[in-house]
C-alpha atoms as a PDB file:
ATOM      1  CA  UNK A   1      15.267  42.331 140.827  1.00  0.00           C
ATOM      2  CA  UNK A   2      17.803  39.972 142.817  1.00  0.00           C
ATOM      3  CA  UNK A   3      17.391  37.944 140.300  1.00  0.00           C
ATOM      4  CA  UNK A   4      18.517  39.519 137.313  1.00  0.00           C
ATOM      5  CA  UNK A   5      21.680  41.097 139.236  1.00  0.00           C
ATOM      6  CA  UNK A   6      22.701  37.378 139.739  1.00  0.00           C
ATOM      7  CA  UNK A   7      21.973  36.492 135.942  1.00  0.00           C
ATOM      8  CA  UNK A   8      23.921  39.315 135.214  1.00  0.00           C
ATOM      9  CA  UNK A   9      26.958  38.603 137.577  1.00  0.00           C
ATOM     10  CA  UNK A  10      26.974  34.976 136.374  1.00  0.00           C
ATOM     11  CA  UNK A  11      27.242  36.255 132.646  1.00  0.00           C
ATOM     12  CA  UNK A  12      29.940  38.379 133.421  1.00  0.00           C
ATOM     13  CA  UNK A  13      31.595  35.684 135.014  1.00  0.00           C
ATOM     14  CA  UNK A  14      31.354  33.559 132.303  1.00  0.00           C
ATOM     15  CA  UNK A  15      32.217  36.238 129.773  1.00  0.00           C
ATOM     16  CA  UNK A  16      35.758  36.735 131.660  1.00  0.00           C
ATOM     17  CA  UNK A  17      36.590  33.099 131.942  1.00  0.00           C
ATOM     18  CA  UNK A  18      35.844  32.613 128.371  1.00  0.00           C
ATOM     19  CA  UNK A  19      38.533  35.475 127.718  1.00  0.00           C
ATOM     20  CA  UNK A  20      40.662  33.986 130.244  1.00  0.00           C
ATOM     21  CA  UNK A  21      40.582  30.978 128.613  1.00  0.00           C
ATOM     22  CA  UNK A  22      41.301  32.606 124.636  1.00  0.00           C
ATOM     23  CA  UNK A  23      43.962  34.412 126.294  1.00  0.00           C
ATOM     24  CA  UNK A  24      45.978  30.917 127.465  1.00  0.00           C
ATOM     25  CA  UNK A  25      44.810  29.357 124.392  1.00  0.00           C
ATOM     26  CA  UNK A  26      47.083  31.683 122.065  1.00  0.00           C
ATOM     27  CA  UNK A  27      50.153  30.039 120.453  1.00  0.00           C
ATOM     28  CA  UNK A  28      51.876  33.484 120.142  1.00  0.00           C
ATOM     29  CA  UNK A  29      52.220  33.593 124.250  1.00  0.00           C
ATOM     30  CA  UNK A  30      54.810  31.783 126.257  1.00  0.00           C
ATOM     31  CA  UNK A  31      53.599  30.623 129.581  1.00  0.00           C
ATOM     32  CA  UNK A  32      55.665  27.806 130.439  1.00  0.00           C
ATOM     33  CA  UNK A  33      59.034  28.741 132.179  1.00  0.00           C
ATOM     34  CA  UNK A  34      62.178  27.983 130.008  1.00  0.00           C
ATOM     35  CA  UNK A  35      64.773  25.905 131.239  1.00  0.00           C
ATOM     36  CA  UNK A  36      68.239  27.399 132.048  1.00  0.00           C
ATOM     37  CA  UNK A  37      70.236  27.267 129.018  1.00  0.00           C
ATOM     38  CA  UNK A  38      73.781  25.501 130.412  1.00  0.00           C
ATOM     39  CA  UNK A  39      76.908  27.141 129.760  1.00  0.00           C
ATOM     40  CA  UNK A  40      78.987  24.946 126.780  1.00  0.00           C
ATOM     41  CA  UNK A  41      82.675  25.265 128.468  1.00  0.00           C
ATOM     42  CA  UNK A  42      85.054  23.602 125.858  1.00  0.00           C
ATOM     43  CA  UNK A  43      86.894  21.086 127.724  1.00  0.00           C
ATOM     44  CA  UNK A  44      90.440  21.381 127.566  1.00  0.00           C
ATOM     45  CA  UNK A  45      92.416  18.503 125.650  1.00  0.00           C
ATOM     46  CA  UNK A  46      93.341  15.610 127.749  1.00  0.00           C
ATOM     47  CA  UNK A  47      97.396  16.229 127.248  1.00  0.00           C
ATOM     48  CA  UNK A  48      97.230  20.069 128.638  1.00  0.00           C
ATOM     49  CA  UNK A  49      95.010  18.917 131.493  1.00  0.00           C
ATOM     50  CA  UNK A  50      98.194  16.692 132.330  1.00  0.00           C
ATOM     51  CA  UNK A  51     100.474  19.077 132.212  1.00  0.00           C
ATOM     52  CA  UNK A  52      98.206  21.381 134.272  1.00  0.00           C
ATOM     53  CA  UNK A  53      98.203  18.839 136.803  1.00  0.00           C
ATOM     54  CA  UNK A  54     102.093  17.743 136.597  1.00  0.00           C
ATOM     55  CA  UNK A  55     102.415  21.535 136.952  1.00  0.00           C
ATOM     56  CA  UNK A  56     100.283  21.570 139.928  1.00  0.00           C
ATOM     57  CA  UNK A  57     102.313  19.087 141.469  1.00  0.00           C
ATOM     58  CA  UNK A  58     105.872  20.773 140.890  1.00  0.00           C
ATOM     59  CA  UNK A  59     104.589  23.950 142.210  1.00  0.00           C
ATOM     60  CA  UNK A  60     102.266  23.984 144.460  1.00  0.00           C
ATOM     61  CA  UNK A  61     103.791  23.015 147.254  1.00  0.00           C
ATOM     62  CA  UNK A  62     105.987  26.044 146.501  1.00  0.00           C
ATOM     63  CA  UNK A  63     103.699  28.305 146.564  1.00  0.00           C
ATOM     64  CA  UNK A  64     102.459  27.115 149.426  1.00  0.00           C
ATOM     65  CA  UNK A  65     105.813  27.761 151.470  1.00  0.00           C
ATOM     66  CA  UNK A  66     105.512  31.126 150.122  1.00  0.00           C
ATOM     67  CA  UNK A  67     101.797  31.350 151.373  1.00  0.00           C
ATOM     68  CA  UNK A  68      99.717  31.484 148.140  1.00  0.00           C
ATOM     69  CA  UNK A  69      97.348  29.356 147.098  1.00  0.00           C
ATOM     70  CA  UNK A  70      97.845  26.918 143.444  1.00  0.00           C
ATOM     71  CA  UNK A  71      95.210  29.152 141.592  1.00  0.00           C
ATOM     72  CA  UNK A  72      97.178  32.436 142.418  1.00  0.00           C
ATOM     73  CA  UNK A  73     100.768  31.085 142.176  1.00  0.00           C
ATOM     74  CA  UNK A  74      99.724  30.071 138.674  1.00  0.00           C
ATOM     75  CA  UNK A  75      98.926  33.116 137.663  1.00  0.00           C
ATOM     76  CA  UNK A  76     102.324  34.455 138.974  1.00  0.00           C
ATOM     77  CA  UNK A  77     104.052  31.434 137.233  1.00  0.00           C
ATOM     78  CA  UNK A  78     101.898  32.144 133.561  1.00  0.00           C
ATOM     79  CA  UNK A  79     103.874  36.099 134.241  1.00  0.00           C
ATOM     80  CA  UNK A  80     106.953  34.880 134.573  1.00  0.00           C
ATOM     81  CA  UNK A  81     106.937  32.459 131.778  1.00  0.00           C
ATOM     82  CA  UNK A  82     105.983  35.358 129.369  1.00  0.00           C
ATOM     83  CA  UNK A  83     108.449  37.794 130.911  1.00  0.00           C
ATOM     84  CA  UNK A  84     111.029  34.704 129.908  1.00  0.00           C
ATOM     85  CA  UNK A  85     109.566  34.670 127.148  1.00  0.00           C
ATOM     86  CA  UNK A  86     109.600  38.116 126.160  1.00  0.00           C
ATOM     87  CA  UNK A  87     113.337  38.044 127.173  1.00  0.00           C
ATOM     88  CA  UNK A  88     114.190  34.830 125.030  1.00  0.00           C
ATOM     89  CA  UNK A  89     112.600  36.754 121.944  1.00  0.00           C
ATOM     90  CA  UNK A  90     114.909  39.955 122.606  1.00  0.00           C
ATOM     91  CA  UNK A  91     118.143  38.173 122.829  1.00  0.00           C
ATOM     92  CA  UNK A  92     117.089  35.788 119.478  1.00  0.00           C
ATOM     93  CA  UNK A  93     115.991  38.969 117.701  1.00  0.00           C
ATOM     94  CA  UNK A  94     117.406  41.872 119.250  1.00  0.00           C
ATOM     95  CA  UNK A  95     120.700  41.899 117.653  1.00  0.00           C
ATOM     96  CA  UNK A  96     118.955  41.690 114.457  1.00  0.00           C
ATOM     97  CA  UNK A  97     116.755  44.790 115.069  1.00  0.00           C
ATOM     98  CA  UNK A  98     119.486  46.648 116.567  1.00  0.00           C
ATOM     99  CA  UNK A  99     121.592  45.960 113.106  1.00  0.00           C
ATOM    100  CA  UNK A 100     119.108  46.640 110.879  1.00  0.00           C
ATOM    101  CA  UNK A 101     118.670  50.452 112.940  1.00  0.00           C
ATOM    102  CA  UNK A 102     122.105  51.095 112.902  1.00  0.00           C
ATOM    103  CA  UNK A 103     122.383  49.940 109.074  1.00  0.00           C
ATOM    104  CA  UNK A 104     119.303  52.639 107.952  1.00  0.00           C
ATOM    105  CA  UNK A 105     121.416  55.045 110.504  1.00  0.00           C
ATOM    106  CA  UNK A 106     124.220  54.266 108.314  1.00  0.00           C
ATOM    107  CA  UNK A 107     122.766  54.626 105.339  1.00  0.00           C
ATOM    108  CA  UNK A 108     121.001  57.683 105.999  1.00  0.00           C
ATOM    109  CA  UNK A 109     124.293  59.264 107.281  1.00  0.00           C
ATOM    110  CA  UNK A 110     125.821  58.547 103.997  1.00  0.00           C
ATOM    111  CA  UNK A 111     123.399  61.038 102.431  1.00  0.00           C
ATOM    112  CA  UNK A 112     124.377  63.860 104.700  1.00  0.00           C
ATOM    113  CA  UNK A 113     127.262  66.323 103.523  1.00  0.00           C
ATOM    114  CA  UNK A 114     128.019  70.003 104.649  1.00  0.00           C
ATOM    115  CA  UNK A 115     125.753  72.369 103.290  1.00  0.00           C
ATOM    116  CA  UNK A 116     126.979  74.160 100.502  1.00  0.00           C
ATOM    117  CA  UNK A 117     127.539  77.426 101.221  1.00  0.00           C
ATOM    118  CA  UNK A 118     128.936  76.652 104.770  1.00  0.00           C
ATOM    119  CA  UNK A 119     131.398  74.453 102.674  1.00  0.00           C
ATOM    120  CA  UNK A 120     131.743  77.342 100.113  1.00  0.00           C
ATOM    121  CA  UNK A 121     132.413  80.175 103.458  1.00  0.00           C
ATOM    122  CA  UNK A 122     134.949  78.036 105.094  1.00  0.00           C
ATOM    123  CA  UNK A 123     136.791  77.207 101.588  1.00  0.00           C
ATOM    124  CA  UNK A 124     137.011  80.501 100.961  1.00  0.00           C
ATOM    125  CA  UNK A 125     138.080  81.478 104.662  1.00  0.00           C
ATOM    126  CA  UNK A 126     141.073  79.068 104.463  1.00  0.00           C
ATOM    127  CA  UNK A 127     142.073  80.038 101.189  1.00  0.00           C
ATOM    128  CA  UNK A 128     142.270  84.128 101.826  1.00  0.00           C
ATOM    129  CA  UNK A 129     144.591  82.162 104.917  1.00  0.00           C
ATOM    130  CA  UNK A 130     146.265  80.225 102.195  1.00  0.00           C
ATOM    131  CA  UNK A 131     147.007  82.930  99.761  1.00  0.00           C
ATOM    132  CA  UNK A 132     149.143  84.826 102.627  1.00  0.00           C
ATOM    133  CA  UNK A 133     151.169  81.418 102.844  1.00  0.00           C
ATOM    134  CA  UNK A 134     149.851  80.422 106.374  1.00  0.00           C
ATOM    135  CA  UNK A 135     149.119  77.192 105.062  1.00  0.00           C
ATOM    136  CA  UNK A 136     149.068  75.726 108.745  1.00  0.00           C
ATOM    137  CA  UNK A 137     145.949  77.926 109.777  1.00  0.00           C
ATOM    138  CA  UNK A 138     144.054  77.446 106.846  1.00  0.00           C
ATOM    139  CA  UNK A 139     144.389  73.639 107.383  1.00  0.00           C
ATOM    140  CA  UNK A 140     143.709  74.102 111.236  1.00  0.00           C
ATOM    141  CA  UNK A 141     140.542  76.385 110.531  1.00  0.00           C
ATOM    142  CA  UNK A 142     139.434  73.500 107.713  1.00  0.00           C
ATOM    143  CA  UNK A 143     139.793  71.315 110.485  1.00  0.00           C
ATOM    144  CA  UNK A 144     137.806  73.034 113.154  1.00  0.00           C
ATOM    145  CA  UNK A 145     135.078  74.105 111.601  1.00  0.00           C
ATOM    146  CA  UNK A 146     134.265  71.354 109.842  1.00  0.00           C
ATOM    147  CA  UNK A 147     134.193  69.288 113.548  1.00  0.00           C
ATOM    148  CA  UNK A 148     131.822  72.100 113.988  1.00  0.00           C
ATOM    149  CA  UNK A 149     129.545  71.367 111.011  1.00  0.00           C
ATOM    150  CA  UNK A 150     129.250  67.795 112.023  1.00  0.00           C
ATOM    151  CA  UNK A 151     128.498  68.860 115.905  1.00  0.00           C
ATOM    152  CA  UNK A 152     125.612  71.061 114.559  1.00  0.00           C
ATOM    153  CA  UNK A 153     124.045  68.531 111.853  1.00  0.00           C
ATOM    154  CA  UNK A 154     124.669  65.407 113.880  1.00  0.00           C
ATOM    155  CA  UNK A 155     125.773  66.358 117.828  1.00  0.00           C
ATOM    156  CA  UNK A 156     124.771  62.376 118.504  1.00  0.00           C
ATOM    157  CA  UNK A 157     127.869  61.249 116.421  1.00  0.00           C
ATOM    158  CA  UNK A 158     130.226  63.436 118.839  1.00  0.00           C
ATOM    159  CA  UNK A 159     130.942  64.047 122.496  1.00  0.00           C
ATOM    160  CA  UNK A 160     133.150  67.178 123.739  1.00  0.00           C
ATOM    161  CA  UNK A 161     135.882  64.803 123.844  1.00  0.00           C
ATOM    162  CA  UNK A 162     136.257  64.064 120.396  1.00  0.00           C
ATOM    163  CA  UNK A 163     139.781  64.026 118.259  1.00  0.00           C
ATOM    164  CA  UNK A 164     139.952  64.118 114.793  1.00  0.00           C
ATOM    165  CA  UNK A 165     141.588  61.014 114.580  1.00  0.00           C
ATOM    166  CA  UNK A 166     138.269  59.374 116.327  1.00  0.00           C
ATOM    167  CA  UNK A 167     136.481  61.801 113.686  1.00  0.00           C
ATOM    168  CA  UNK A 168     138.478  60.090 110.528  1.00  0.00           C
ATOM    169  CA  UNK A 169     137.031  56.454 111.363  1.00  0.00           C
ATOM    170  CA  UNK A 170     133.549  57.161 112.616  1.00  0.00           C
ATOM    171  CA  UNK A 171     131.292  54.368 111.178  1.00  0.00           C
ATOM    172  CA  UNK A 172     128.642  57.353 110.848  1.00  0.00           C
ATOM    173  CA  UNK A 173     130.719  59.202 108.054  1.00  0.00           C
ATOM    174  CA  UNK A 174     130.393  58.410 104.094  1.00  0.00           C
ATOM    175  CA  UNK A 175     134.142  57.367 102.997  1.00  0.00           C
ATOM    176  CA  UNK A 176     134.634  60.585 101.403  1.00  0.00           C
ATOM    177  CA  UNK A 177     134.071  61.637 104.712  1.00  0.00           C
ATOM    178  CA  UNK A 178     136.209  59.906 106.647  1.00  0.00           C
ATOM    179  CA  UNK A 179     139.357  60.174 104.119  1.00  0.00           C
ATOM    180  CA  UNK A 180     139.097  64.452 104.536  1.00  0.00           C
ATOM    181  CA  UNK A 181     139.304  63.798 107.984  1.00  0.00           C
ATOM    182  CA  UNK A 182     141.966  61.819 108.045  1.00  0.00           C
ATOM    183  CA  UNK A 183     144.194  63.997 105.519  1.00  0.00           C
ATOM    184  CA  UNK A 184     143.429  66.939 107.085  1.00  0.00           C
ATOM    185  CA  UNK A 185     144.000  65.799 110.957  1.00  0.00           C
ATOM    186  CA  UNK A 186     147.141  64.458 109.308  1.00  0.00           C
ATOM    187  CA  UNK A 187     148.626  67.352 108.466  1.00  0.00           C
ATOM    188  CA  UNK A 188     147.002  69.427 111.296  1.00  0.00           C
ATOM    189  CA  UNK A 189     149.114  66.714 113.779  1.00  0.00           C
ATOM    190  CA  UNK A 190     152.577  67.520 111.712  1.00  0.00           C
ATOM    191  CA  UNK A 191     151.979  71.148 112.141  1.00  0.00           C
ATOM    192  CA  UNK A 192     151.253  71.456 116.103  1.00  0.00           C
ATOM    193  CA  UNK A 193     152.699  68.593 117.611  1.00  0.00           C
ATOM    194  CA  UNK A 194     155.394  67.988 115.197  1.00  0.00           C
ATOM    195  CA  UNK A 195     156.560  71.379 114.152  1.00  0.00           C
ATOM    196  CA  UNK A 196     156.837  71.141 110.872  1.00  0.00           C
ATOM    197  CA  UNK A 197     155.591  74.169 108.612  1.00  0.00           C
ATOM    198  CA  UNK A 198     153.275  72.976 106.313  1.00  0.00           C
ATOM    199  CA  UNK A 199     153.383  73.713 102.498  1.00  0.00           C
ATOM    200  CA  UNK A 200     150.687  74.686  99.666  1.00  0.00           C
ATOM    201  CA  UNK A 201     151.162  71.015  98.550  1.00  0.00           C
ATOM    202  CA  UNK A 202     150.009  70.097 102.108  1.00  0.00           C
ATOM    203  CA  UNK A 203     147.028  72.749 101.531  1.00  0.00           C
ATOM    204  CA  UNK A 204     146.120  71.631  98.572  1.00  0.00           C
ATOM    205  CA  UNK A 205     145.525  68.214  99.615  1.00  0.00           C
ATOM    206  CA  UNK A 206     143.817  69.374 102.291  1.00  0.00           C
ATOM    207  CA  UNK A 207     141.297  71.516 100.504  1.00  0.00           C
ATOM    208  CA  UNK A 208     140.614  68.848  97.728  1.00  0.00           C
ATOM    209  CA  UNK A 209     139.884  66.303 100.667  1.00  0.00           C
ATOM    210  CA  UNK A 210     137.288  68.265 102.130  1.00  0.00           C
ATOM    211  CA  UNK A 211     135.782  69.479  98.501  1.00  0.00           C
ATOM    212  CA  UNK A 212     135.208  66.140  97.708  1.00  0.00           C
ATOM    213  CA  UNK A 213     133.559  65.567 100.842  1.00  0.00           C
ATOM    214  CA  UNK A 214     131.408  68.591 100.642  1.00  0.00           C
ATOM    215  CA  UNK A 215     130.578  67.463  96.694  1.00  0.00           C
ATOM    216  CA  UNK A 216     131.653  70.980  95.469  1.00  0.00           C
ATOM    217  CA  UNK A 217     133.388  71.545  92.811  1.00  0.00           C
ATOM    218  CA  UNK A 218     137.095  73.731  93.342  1.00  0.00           C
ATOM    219  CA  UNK A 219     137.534  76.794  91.238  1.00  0.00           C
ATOM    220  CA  UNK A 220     140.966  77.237  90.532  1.00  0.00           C
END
C-alpha cells in the first residue's frame, strides 16, 4: 500500500517537471530580463556648446552676486532675450501694422456718408430757414447737425472739443467730406465772429457742399 502511494507521488512528480520543463521550453515566452533601453539625447553641435559655455562664463558670476545659480539665471537670461526680442520685432514691424490699420480705417471711412434721409431732414430744415432769408441759420444749423451726424456714426473721430475747422481736415473724412466742412465753417466764421450777413449765394454754396457730401441729388 506504501508502496504504490510512493509510485504514485513519484509520477506526479515527474508529470509536473515534465510540464515545467514544456512550459520554459516555449519560444512564445520571455524569461530573460531585458536590458534598459538608454535614452538617445541628441548632442548639441559643438559651436552652440561654445557659446553655452562662453555664456556661462559672462554670466555666471553675475548671477551669482545676485544669488542664483547658472542653471536658473539662464533661464532668466533665455526671458529676457525673447522679451528683446519681442520688442526688436515691434519697433521693425510695428509702424508697418499700425499703417496698414489706419489705411483700412481710412479706407473704410471713405465709404461712410450721412444717411439719406437725415441728409434729406436737415436739407430741408435749412432751406424752410433759407426761404425766409435767414441764410446765416440755415448755414449754422447745416453746420451743427451735421457735427452731430458724424458724433453719432463715428464718436471715435471727435472729442467734445472739436471745431469745425479741425472737422474740415480730419484724415478720417472722404474729400467730399472735408471740402463741405470747410465751406460751410467758412461762412459760419464770417457770420458770428465777423458780422457779416450772409447771402443766398453764401447758402447756396453751402447746401451744394454738403449735398455732394451726402451723395444726394438737390431738387431745385
Amino acid at each position: 500500500m506504501a508502496g504504490a502511494a510512493a509510485t504514485r507521488s513519484a509520477a506526479s512528480d515527474w508529470e509536473a517537471v515534465r510540464d515545467w520543463q514544456a512550459v520554459r521550453g516555449a519560444t512564445d515566452i520571455q524569461y530573460a530580463p531585458i536590458a534598459p533601453v538608454k535614452p538617445v539625447h541628441a548632442e548639441a553641435p559643438e559651436w552652440l556648446q561654445a557659446l553655452g559655455h562662453l555664456l556661462e562664463a559672462i554670466f555666471a558670476p553675475i548671477g551669482r552676486l545676485l544669488g542664483l545659480s547658472w542653471p536658473i539665471f539662464s533661464n532668466v537670461l533665455i526671458a529676457l532675450a525673447i522679451v528683446l526680442a519681442l520688442f526688436v520685432l515691434w519697433r521693425i514691424f510695428g509702424p508697418a501694422i499700425a499703417a496698414l490699420r489706419n489705411r483700412a480705417e481710412a479706407e473704410d471711412s471713405e465709404h461712410w456718408v450721412p444717411a439719406e434721409a437725415e441728409a434729406l431732414a436737415l436739407l430741408e430744415d435749412a432751406d424752410r430757414l433759407a426761404r425766409e432769408g435767414r441764410f446765416a441759420e440755415a448755414t449754422h444749423l447745416l453746420l451743427r447737425r451735421s457735427v452731430g451726424q458724424i458724433r453719432d456714426a463715428r464718436p471715435d473721430w471727435l472729442h467734445p472739443a472739436s471745431t469745425a475747422r479741425e472737422i474740415s481736415v480730419l484724415p478720417m473724412l472722404p474729400d467730399s467730406g472735408r471740402e463741405a466742412f470747410a465751406t460751410i465753417a467758412t461762412r459760419v466764421e464770417r457770420s458770428r465772429f465777423a458780422l457779416r450777413d450772409l447771402d443766398s449765394g453764401d447758402w447756396t454754396a453751402a447746401r451744394e457742399a454738403y449735398a455732394r457730401f451726402a451723395r444726394i441729388e438737390l431738387r431745385a
